[in-house]
PDB file of N, CA and C in Angstrom:
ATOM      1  N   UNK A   1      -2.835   0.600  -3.669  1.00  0.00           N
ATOM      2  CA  UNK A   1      -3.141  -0.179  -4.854  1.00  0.00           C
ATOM      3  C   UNK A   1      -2.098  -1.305  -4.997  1.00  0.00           C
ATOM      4  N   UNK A   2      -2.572  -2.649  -4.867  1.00  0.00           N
ATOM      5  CA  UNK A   2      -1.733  -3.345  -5.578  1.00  0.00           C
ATOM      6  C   UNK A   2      -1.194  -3.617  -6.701  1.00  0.00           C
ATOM      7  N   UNK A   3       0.559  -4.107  -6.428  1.00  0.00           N
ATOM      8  CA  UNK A   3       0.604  -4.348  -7.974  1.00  0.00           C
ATOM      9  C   UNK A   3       1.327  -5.716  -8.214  1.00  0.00           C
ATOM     10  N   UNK A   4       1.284  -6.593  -8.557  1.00  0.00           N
ATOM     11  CA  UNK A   4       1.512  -7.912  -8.563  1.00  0.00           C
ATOM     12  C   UNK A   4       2.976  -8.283  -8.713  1.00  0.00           C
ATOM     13  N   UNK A   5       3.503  -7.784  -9.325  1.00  0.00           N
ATOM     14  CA  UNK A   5       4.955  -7.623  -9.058  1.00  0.00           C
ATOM     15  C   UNK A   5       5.652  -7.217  -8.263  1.00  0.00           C
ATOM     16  N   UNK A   6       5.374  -6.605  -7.578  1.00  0.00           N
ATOM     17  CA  UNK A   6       5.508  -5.861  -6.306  1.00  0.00           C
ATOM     18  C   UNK A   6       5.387  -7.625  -5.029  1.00  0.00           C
ATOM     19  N   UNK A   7       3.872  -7.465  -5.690  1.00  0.00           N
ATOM     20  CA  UNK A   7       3.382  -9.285  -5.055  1.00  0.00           C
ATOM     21  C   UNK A   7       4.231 -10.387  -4.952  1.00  0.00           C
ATOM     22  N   UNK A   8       4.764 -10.746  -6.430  1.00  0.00           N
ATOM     23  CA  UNK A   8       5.348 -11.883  -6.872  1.00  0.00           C
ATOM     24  C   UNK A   8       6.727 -11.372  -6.120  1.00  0.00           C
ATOM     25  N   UNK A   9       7.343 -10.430  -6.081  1.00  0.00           N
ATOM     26  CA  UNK A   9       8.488 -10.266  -5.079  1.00  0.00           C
ATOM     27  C   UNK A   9       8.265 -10.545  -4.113  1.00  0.00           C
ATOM     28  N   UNK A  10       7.503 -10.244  -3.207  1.00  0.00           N
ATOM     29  CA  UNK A  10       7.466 -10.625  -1.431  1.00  0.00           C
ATOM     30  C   UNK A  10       7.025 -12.087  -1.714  1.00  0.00           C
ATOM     31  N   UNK A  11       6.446 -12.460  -2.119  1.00  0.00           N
ATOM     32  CA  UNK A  11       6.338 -14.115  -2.436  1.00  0.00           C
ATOM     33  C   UNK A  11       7.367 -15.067  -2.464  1.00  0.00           C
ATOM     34  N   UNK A  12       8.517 -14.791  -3.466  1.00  0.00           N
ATOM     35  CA  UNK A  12       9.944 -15.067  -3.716  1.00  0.00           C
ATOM     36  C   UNK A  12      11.114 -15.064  -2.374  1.00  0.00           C
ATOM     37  N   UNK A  13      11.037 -13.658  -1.734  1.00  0.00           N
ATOM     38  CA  UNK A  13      11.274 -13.148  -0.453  1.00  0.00           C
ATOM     39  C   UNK A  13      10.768 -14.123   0.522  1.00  0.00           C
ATOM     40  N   UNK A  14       9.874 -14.235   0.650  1.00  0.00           N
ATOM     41  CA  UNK A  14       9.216 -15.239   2.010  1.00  0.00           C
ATOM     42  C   UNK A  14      10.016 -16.489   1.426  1.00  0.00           C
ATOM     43  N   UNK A  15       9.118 -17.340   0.112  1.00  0.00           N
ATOM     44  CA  UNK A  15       9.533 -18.349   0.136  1.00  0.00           C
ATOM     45  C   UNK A  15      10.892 -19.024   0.171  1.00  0.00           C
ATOM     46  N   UNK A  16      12.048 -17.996  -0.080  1.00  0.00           N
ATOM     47  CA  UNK A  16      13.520 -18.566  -0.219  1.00  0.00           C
ATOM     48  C   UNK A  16      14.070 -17.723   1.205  1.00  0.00           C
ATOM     49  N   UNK A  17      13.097 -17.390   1.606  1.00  0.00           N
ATOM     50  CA  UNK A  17      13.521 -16.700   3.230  1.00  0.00           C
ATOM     51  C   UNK A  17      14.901 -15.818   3.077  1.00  0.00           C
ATOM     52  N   UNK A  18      14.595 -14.849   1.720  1.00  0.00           N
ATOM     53  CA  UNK A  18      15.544 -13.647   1.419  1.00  0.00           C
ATOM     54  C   UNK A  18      15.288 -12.287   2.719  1.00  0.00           C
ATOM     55  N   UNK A  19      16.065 -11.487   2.614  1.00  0.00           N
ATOM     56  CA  UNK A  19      16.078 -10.064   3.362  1.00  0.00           C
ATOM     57  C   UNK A  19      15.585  -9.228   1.817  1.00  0.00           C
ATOM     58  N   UNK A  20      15.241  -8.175   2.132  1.00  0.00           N
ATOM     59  CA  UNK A  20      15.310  -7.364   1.090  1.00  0.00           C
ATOM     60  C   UNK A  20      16.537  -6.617   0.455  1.00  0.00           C
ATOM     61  N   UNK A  21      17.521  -7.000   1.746  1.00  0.00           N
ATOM     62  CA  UNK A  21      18.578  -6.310   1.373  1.00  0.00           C
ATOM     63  C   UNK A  21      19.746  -7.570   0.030  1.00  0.00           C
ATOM     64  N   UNK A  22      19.233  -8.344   0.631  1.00  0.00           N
ATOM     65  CA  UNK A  22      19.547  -9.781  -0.416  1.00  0.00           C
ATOM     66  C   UNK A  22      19.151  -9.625  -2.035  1.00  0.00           C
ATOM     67  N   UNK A  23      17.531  -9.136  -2.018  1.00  0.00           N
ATOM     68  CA  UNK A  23      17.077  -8.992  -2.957  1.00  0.00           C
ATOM     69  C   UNK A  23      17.229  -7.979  -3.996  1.00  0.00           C
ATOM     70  N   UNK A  24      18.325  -6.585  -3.050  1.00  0.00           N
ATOM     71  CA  UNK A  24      18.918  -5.771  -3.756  1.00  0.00           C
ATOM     72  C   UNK A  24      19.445  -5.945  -4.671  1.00  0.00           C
ATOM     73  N   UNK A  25      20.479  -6.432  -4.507  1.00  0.00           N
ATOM     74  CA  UNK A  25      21.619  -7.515  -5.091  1.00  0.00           C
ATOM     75  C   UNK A  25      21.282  -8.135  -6.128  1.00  0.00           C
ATOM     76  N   UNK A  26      20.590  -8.630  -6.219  1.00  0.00           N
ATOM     77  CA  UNK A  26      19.799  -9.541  -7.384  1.00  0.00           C
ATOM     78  C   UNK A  26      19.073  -8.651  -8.557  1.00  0.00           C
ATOM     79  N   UNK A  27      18.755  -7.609  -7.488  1.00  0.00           N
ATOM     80  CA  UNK A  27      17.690  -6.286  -8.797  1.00  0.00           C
ATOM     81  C   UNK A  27      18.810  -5.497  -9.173  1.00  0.00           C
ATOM     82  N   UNK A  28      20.076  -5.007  -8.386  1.00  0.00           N
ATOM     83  CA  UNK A  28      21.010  -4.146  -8.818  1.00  0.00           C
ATOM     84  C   UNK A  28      20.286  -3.251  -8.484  1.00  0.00           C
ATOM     85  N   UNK A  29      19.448  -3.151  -6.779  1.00  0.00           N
ATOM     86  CA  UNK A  29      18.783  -1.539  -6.586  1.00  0.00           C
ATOM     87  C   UNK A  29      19.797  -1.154  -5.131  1.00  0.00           C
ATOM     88  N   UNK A  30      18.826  -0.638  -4.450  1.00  0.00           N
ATOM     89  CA  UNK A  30      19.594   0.234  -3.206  1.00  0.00           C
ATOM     90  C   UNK A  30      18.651  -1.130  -1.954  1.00  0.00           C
ATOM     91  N   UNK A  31      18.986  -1.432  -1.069  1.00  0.00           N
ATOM     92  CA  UNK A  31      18.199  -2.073   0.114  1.00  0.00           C
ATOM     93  C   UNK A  31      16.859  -0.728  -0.353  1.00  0.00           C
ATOM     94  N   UNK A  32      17.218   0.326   0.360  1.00  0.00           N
ATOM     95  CA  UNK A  32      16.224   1.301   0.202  1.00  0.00           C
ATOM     96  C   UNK A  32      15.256   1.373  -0.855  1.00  0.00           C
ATOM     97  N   UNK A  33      15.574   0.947  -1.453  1.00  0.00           N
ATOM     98  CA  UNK A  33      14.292   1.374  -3.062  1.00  0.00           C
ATOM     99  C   UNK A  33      13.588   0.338  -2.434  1.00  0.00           C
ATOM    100  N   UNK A  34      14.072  -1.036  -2.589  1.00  0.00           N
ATOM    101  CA  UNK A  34      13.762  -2.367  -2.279  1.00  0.00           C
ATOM    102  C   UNK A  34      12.455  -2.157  -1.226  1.00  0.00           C
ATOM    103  N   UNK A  35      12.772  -1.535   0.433  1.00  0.00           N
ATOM    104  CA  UNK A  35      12.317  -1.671   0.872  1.00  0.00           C
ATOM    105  C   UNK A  35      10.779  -0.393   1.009  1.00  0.00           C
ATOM    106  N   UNK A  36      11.212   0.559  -0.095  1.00  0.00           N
ATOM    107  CA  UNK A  36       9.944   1.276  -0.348  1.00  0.00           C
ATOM    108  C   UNK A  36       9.086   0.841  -1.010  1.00  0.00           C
ATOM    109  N   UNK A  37       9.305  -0.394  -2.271  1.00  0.00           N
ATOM    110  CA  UNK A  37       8.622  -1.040  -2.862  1.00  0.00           C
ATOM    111  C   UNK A  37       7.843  -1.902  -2.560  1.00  0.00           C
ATOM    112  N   UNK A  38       8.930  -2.779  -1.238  1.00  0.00           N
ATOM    113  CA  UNK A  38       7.892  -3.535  -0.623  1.00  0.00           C
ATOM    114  C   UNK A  38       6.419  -3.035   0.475  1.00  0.00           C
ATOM    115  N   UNK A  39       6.710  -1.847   0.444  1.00  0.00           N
ATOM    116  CA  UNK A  39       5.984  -0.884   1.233  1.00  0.00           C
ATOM    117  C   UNK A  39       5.307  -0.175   0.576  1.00  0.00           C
ATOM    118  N   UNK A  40       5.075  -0.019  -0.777  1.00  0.00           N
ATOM    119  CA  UNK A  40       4.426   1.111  -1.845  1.00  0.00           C
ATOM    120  C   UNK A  40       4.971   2.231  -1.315  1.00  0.00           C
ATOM    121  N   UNK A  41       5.636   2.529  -0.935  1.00  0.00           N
ATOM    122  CA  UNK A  41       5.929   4.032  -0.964  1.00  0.00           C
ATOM    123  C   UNK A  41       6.481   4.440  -1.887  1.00  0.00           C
ATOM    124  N   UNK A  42       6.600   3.758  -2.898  1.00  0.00           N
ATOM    125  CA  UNK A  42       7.406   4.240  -3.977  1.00  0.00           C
ATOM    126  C   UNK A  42       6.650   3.349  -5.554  1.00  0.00           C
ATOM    127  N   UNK A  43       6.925   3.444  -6.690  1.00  0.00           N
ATOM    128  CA  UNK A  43       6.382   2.264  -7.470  1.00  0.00           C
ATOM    129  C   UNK A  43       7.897   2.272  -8.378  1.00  0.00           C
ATOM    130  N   UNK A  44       8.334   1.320  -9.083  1.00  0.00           N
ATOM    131  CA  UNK A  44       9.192   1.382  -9.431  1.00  0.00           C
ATOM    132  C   UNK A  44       9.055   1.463 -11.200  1.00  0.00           C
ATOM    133  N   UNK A  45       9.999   2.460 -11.117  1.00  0.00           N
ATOM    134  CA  UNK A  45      10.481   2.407 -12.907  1.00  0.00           C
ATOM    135  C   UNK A  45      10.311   1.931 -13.507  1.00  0.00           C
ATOM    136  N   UNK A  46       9.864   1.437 -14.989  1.00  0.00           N
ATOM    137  CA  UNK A  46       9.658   1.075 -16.068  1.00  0.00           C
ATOM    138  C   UNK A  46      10.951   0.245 -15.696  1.00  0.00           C
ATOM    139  N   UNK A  47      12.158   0.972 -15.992  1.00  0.00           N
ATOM    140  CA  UNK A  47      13.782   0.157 -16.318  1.00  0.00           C
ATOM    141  C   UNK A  47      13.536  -0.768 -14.835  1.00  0.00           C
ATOM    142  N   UNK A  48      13.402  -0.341 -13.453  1.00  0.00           N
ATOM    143  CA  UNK A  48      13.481  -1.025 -12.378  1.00  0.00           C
ATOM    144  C   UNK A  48      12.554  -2.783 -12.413  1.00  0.00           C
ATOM    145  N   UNK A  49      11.497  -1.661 -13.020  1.00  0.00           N
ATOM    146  CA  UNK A  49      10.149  -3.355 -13.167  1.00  0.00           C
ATOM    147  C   UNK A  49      11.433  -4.398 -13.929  1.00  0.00           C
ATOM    148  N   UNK A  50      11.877  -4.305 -15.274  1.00  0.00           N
ATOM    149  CA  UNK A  50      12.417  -5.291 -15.615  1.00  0.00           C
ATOM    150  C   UNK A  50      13.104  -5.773 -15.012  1.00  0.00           C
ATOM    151  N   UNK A  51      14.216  -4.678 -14.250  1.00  0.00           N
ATOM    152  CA  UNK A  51      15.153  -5.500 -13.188  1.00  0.00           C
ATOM    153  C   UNK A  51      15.019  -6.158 -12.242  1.00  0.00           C
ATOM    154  N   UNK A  52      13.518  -5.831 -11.605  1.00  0.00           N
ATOM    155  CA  UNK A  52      12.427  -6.670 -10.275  1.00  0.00           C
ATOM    156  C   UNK A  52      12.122  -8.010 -10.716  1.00  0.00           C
ATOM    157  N   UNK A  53      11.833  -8.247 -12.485  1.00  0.00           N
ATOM    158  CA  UNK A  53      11.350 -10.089 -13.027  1.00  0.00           C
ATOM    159  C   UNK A  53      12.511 -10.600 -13.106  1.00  0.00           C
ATOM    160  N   UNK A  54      13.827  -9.671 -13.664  1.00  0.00           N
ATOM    161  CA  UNK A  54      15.209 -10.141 -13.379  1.00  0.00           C
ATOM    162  C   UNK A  54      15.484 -11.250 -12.605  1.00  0.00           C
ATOM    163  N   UNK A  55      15.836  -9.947 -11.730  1.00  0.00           N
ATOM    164  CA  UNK A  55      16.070 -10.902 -10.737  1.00  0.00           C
ATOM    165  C   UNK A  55      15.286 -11.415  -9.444  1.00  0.00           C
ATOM    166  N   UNK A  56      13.619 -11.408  -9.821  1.00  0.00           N
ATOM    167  CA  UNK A  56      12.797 -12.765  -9.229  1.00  0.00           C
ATOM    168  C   UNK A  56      13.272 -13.630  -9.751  1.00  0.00           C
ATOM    169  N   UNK A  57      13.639 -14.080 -11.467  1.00  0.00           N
ATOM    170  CA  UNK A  57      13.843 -15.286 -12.331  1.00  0.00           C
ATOM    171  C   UNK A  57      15.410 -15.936 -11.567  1.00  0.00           C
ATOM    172  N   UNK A  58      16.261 -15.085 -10.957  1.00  0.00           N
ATOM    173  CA  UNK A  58      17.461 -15.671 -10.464  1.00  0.00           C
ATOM    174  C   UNK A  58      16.962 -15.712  -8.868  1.00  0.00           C
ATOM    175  N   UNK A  59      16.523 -15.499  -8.315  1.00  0.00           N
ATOM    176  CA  UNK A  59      16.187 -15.580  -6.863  1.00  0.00           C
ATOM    177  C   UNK A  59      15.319 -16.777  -6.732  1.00  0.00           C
ATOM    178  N   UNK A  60      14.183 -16.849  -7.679  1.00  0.00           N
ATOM    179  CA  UNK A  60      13.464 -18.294  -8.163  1.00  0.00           C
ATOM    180  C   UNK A  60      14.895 -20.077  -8.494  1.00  0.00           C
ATOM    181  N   UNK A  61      15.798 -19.103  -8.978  1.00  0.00           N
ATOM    182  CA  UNK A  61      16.726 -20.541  -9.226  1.00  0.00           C
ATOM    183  C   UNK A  61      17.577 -21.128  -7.615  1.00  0.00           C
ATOM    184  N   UNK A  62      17.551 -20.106  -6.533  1.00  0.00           N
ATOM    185  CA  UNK A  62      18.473 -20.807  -5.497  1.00  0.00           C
ATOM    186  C   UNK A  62      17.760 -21.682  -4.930  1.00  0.00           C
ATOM    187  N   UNK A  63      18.825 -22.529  -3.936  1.00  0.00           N
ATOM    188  CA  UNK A  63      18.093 -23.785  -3.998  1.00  0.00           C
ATOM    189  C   UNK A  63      17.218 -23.431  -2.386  1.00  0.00           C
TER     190      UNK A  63
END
């Protein structure tokens, strides 16, 4: 099942040509969560979702 946030992350990822492990950093998760999410193997937390628009909104600002 998709979930668009999940979406709008790998979107962000491609377009600023991040790692996921980059994108950790930015969410304050593990590489690992990161990369189960990008994989659905996992769905993330209520608290995590906010930290996923987080820091898309700062990953959206590099140049």
């Amino acid at each position: 099942m998709e979930d668009k946030l999940i979406e709008d992350l790998k979107q962000v990822l491609e377009e600023k040509k991040l790692s996921a492990i980059t994108a950790a950093m930015f969410i304050e998760a593990t590489p690992r969560q990161v990369y189960r999410w990008l994989k659905y193997e996992n769905r993330p937390t209520l608290i995590f979702r906010k930290a996923i628009k987080r820091g898309i909104e700062r990953m959206k600002k590099l140049p």
